[in-house]
C-alpha atoms as a PDB file:
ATOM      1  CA  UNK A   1      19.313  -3.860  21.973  1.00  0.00           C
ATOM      2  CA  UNK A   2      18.868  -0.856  19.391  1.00  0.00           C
ATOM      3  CA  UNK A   3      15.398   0.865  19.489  1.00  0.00           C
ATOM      4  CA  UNK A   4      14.764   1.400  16.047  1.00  0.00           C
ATOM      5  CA  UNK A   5      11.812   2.536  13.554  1.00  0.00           C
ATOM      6  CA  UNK A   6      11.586   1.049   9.977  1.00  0.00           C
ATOM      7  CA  UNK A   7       9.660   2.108   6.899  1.00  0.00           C
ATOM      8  CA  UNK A   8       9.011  -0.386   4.109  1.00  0.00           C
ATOM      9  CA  UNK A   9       6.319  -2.861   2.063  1.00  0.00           C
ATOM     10  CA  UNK A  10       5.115  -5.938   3.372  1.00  0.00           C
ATOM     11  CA  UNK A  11       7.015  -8.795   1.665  1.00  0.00           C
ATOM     12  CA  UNK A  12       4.157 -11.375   1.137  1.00  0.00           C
ATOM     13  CA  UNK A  13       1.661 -11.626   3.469  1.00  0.00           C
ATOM     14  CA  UNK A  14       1.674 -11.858   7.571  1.00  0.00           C
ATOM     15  CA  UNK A  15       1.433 -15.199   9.018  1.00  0.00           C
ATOM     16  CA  UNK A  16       0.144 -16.357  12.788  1.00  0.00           C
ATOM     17  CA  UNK A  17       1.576 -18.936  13.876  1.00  0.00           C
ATOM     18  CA  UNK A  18       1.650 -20.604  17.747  1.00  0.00           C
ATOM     19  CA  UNK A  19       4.620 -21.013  20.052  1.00  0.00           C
ATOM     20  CA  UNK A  20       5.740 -24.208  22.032  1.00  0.00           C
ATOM     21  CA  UNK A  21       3.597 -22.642  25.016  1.00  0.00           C
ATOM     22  CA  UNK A  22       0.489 -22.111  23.115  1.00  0.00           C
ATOM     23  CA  UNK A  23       0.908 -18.136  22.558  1.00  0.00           C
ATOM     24  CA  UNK A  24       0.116 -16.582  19.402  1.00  0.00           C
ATOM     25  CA  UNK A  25       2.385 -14.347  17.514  1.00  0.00           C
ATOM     26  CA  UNK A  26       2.629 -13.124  14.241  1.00  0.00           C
ATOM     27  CA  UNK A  27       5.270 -12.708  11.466  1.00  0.00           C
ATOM     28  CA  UNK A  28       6.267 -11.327   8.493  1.00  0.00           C
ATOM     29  CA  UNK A  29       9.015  -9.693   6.051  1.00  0.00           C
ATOM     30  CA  UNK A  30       9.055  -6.162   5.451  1.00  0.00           C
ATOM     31  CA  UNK A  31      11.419  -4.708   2.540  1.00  0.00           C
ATOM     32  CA  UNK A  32      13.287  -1.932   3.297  1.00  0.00           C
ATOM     33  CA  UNK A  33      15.337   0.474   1.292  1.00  0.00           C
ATOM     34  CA  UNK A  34      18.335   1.853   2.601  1.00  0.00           C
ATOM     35  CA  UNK A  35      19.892   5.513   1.959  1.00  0.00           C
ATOM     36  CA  UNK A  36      21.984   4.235  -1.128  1.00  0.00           C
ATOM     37  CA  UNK A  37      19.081   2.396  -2.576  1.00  0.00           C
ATOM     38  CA  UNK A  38      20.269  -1.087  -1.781  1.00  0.00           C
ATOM     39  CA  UNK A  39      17.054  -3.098   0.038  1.00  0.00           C
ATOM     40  CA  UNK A  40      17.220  -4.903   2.797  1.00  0.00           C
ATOM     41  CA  UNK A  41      14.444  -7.641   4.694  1.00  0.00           C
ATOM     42  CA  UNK A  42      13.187  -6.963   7.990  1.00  0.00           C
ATOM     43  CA  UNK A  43      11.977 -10.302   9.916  1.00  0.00           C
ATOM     44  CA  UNK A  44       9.360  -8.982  11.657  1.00  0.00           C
ATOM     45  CA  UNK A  45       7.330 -10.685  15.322  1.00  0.00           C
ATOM     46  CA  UNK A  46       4.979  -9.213  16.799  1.00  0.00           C
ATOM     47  CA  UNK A  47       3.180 -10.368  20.057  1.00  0.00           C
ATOM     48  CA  UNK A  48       0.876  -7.363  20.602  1.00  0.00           C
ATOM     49  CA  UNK A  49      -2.415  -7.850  20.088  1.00  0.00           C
ATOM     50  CA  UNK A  50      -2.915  -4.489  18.259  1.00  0.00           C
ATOM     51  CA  UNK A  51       0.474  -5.043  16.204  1.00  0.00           C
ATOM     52  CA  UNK A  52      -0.945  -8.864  15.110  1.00  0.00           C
ATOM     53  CA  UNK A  53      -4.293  -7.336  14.083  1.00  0.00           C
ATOM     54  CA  UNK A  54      -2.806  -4.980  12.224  1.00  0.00           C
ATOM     55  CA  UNK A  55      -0.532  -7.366   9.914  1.00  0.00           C
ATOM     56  CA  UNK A  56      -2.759  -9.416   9.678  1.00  0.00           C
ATOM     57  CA  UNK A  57      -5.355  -6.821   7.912  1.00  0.00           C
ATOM     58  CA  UNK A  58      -2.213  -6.030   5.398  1.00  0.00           C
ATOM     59  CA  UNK A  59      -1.636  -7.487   1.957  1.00  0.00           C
ATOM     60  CA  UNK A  60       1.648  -7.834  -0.306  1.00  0.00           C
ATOM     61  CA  UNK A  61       3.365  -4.668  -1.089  1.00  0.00           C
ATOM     62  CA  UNK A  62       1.593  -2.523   1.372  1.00  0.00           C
ATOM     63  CA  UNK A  63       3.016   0.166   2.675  1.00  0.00           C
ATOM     64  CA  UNK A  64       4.401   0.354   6.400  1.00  0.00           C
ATOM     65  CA  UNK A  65       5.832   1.763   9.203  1.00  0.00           C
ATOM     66  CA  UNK A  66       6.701  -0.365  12.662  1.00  0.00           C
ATOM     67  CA  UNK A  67       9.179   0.856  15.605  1.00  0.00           C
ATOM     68  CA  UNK A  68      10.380  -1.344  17.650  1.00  0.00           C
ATOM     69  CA  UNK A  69      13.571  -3.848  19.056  1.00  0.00           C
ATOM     70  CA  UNK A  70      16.306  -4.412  15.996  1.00  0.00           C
ATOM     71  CA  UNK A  71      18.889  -7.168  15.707  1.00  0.00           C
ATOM     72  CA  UNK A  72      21.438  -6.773  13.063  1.00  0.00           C
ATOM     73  CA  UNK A  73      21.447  -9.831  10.912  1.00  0.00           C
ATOM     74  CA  UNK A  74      23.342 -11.337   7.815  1.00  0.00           C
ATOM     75  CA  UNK A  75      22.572 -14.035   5.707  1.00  0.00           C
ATOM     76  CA  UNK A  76      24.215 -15.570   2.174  1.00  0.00           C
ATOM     77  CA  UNK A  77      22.005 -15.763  -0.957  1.00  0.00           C
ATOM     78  CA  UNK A  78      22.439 -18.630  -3.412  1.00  0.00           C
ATOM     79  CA  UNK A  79      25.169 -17.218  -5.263  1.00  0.00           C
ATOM     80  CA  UNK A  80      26.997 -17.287  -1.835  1.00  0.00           C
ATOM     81  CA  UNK A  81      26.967 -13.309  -1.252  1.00  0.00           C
ATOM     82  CA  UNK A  82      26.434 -12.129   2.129  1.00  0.00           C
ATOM     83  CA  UNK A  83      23.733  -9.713   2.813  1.00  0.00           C
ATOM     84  CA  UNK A  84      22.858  -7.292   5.697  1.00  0.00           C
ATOM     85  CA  UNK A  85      18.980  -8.485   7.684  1.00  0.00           C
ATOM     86  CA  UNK A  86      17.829  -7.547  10.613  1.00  0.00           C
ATOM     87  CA  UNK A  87      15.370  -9.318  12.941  1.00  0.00           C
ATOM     88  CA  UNK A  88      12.606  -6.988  14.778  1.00  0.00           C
ATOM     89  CA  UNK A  89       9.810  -7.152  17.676  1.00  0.00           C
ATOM     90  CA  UNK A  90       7.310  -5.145  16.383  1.00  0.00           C
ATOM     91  CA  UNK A  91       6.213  -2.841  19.439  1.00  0.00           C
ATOM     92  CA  UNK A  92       3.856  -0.382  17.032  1.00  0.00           C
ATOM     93  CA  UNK A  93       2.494   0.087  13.511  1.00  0.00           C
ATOM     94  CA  UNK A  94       1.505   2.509  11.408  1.00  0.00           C
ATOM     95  CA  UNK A  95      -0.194   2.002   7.728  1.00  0.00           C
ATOM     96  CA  UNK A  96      -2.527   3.956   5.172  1.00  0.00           C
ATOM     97  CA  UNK A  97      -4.790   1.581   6.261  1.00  0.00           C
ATOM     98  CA  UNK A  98      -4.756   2.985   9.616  1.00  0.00           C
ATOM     99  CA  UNK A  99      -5.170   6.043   8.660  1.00  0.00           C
ATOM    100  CA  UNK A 100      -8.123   5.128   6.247  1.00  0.00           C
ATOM    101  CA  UNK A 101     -10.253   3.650   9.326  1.00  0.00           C
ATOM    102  CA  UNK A 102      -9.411   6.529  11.358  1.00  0.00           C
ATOM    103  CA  UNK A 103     -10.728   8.583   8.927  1.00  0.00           C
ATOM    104  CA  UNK A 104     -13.740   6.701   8.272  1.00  0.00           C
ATOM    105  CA  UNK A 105     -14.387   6.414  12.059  1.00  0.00           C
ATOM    106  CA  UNK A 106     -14.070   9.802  12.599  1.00  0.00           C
ATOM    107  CA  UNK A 107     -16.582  10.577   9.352  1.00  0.00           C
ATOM    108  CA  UNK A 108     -18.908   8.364  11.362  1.00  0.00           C
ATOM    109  CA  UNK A 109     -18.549  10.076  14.370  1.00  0.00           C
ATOM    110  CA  UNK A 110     -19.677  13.325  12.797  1.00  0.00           C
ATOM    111  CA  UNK A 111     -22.159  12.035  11.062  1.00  0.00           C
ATOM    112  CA  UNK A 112     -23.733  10.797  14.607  1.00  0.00           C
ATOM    113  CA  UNK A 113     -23.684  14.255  16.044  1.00  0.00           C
END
């Protein structure tokens, strides 16, 4: 398995959805640009609570960062050209709207002092 951290924009919007045994997960598509420009989707799981929540609070075209297990992928687009995917369990996330709570949190924190 390849450890791996990707940066991107949410590709539509997260869905939660229920496995065979009853456990919720969530997924979703992140686009991804590579170093010559080209893009490529990231199918992203995630089973952490945190991670789901997370996703879940996102909307299209979001910005994003998640780390976690990669698969290298391909797949063949309508006109029959193969492109590069990769699959990923999302371990941890990072977002401006992270970093927008923690900043409001911590504004509300002072303000309590």
């Amino acid at each position: 398995m390849i450890e791996g951290l990707v940066g991107g924009r949410l590709y539509g919007d997260a869905q939660v959805r229920t496995g065979q045994n009853g456990r919720r997960f969530v997924t979703c598509k992140v686009r991804a640009t590579t170093h010559d420009g080209d893009t490529i989707f990231v199918n992203v799981i995630a089973f952490d609570d945190a991670v789901q929540a997370a996703l879940l609070a996102l909307s299209d075209a979001d910005s994003i960062a998640l780390s976690g297990t990669l698969t290298p992928k391909v797949w063949t687009d309508k006109n029959g050209l193969v492109k590069p995917a990769v699959d990923m369990i999302a371990h941890k996330l990072l977002s401006a709207y992270d970093e927008r709570r923690d900043r409001a949190e911590r504004g509300a924190e002072r303000g309590a002092e």
